[in-house]
Protein backbone atom coordinates (compact mmCIF):
# COMPACT_ATOMS: atom_id res chain seq x y z
CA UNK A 1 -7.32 -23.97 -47.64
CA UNK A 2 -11.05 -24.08 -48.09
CA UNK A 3 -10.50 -25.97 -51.05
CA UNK A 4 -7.42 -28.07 -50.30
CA UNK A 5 -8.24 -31.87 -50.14
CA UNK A 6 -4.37 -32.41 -49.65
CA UNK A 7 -3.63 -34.00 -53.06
CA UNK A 8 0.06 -32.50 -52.63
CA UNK A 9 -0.57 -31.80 -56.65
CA UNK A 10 0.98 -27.93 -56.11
CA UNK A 11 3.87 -29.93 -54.22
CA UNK A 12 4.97 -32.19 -57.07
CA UNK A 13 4.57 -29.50 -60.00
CA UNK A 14 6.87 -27.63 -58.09
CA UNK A 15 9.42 -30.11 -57.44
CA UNK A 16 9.49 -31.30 -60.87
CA UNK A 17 9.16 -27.78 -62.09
CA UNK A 18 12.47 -26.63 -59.73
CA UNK A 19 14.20 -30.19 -60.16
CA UNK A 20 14.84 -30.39 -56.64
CA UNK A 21 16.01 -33.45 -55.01
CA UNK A 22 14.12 -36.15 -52.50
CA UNK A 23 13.54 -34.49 -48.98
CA UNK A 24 14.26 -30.94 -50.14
CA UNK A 25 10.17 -28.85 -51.29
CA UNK A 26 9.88 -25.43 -51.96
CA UNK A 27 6.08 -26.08 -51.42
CA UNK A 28 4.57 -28.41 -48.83
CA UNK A 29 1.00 -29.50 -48.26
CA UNK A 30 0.69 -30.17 -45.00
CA UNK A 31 -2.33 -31.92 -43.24
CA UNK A 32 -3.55 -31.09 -39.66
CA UNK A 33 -6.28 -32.60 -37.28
CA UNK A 34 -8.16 -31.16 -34.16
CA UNK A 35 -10.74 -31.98 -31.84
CA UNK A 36 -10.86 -35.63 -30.77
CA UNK A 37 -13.52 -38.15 -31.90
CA UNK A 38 -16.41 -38.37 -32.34
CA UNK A 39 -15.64 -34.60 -32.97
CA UNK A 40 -12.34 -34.56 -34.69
CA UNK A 41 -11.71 -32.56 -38.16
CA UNK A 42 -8.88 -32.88 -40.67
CA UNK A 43 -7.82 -29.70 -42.81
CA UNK A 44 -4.72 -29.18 -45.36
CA UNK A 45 -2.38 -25.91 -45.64
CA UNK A 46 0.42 -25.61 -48.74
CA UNK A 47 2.97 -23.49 -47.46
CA UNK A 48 5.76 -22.07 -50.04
CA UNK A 49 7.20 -18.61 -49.07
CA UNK A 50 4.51 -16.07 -48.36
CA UNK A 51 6.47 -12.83 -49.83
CA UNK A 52 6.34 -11.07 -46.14
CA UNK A 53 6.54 -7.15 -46.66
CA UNK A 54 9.32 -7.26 -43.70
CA UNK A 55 10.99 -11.07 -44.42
CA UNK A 56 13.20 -12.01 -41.73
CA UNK A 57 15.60 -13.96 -44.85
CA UNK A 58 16.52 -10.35 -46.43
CA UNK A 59 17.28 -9.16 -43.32
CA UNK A 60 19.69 -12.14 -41.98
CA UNK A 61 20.97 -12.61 -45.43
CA UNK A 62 24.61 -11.41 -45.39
CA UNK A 63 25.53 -11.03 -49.12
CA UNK A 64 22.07 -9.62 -50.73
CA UNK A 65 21.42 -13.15 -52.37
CA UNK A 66 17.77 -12.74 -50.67
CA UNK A 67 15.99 -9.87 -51.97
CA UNK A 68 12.64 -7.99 -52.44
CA UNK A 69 11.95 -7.53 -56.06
CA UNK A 70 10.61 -4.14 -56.87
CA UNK A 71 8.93 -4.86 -59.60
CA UNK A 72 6.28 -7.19 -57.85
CA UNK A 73 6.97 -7.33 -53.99
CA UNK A 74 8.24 -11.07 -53.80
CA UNK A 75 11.16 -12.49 -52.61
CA UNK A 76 13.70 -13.75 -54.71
CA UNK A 77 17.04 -15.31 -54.44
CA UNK A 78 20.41 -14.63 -56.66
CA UNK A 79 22.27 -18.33 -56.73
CA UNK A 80 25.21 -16.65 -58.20
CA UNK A 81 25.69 -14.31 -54.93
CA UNK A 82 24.34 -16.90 -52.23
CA UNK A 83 27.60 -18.45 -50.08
CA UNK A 84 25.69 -21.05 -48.69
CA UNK A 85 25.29 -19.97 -44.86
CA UNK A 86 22.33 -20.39 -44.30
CA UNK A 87 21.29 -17.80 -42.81
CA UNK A 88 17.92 -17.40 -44.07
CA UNK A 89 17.33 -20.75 -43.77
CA UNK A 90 17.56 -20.36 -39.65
CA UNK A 91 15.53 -17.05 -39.87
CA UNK A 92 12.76 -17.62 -41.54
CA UNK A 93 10.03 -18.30 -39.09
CA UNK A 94 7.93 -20.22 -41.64
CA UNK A 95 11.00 -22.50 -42.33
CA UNK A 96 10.65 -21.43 -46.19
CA UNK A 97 14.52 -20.99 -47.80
CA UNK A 98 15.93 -24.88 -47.86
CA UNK A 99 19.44 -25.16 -48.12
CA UNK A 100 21.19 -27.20 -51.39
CA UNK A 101 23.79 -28.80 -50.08
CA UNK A 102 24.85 -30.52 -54.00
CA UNK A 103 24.94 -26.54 -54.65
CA UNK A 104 26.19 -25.27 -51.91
CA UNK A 105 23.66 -22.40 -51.55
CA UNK A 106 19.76 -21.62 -50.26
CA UNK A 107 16.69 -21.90 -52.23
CA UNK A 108 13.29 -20.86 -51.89
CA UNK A 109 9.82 -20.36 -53.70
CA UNK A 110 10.45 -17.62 -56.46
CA UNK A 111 6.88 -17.20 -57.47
CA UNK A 112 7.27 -18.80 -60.69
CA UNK A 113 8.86 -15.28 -61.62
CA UNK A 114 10.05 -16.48 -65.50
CA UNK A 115 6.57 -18.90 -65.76
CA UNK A 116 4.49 -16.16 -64.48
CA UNK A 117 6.40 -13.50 -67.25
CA UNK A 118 4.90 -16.09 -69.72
CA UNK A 119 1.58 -17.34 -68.94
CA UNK A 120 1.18 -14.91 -65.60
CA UNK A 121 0.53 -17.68 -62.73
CA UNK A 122 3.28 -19.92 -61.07
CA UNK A 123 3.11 -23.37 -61.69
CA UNK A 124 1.66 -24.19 -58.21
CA UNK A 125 -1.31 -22.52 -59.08
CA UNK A 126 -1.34 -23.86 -62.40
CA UNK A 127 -1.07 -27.14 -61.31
CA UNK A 128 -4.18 -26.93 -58.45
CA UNK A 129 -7.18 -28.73 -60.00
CA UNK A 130 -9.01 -27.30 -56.96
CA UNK A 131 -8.07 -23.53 -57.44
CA UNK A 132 -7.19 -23.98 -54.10
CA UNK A 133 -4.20 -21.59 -54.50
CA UNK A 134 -4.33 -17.97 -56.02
CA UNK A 135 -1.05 -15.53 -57.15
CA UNK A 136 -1.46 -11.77 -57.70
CA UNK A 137 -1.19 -8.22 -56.14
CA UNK A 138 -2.45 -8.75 -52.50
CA UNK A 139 -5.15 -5.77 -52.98
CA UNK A 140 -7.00 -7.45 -55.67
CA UNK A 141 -6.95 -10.98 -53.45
CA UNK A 142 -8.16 -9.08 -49.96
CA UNK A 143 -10.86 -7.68 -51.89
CA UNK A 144 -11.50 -11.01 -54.16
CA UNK A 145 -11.77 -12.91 -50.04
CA UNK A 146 -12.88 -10.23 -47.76
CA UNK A 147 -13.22 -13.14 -44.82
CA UNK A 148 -9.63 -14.24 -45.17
CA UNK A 149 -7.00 -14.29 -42.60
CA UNK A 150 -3.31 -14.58 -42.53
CA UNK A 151 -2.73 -16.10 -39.08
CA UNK A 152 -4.09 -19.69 -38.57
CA UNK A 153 -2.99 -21.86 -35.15
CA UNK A 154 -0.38 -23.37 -37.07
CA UNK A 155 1.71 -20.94 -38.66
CA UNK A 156 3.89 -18.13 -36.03
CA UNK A 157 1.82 -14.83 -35.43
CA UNK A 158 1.94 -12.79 -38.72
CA UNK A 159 3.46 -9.68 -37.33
CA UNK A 160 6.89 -10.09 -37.14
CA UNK A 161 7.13 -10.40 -40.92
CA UNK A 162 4.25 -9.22 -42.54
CA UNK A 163 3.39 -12.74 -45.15
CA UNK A 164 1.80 -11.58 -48.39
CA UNK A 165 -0.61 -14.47 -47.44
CA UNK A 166 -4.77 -14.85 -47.41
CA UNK A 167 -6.20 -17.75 -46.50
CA UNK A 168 -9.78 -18.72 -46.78
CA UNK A 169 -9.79 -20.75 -43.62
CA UNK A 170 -11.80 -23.92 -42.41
CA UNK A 171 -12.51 -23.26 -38.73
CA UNK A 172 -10.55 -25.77 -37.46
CA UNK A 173 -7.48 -24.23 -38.75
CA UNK A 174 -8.38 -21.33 -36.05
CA UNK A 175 -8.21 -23.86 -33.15
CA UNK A 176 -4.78 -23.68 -31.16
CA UNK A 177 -4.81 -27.42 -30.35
CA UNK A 178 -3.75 -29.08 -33.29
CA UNK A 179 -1.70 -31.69 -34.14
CA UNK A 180 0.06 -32.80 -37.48
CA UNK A 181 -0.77 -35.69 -39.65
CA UNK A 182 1.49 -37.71 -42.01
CA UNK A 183 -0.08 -38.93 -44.53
């Protein structure tokens, strides 16, 4: 977030990378402002699905479609088992899994899992001419950003789900009053 200037880059490698269709993201960059002028700040978050250690989507999801790899941690989604309820989608808490309705099933953020096989970074990250956005084990990042946090104003309280998530934060995105921009 430090680095974000919003560019939505991360947002439209994704979308092209997932061939998802208008209105439907698996990573957004949203923008956010606080304070009031003269004293008012801008700052930018891309959210995608933070690969909670307790996600609230495996545990709603009725069939097993939504599952916690054990290879690396993240959460990943079987299309061929998925029946389309929707049930992660209304669970999630950071509004990640989008529903497909062409398909019939959920989707989500799947860490680039076959890109990162090949060239070991999702194409978010790839894509980020800021190196705004980092992927790996979540040991290596908290020691890598010592200062980062995982709960800013404008995401829920980190607790109930546990989101594989650092981010090196601009103060503002600390403040509870906030309000969001479209841009």
């Amino acid at each position: 977030m430090e680095r974000c200037v919003g560019c939505k880059t991360c947002q439209v490698a994704c979308k092209q990378r997932n061939q998802l269709p208008i209105g439907i993201n698996y990573r957004t960059v949203y923008t956010y402002e606080t304070g009031q002028y003269p004293n008012a700040r801008m700052y930018h978050f891309a959210a995608t699905c933070n690969h909670c250690e307790n996600p609230a989507c495996v545990r709603s999801c009725p069939t097993g479609a939504m599952y916690k790899s054990e290879d690396d941690g993240t959460v990943q989604h079987d299309d061929g088992v998925c029946i389309g309820c929707q049930q992660c989608v209304n669970s999630c808490p950071y509004g990640v899994p989008r529903y497909l309705p062409d398909q019939n099933i959920s989707g989500k953020c799947y860490a680039c899992r076959d890109t990162r096989e090949v060239d070991g970074s999702p194409t978010c990250v790839a894509a980020c001419g800021q190196r705004a956005i980092e992927f790996g084990p979540l040991d290596e990042l908290q020691a890598a950003h010592p200062e980062a946090v995982c709960d800013i104003a404008a995401l829920p309280e980190s607790s109930a789900t546990g989101p594989s998530l650092l981010i090196q934060t601009k103060e503002a995105a600390l403040e509870a009053a906030f309000k969001e921009l479209r841009l």
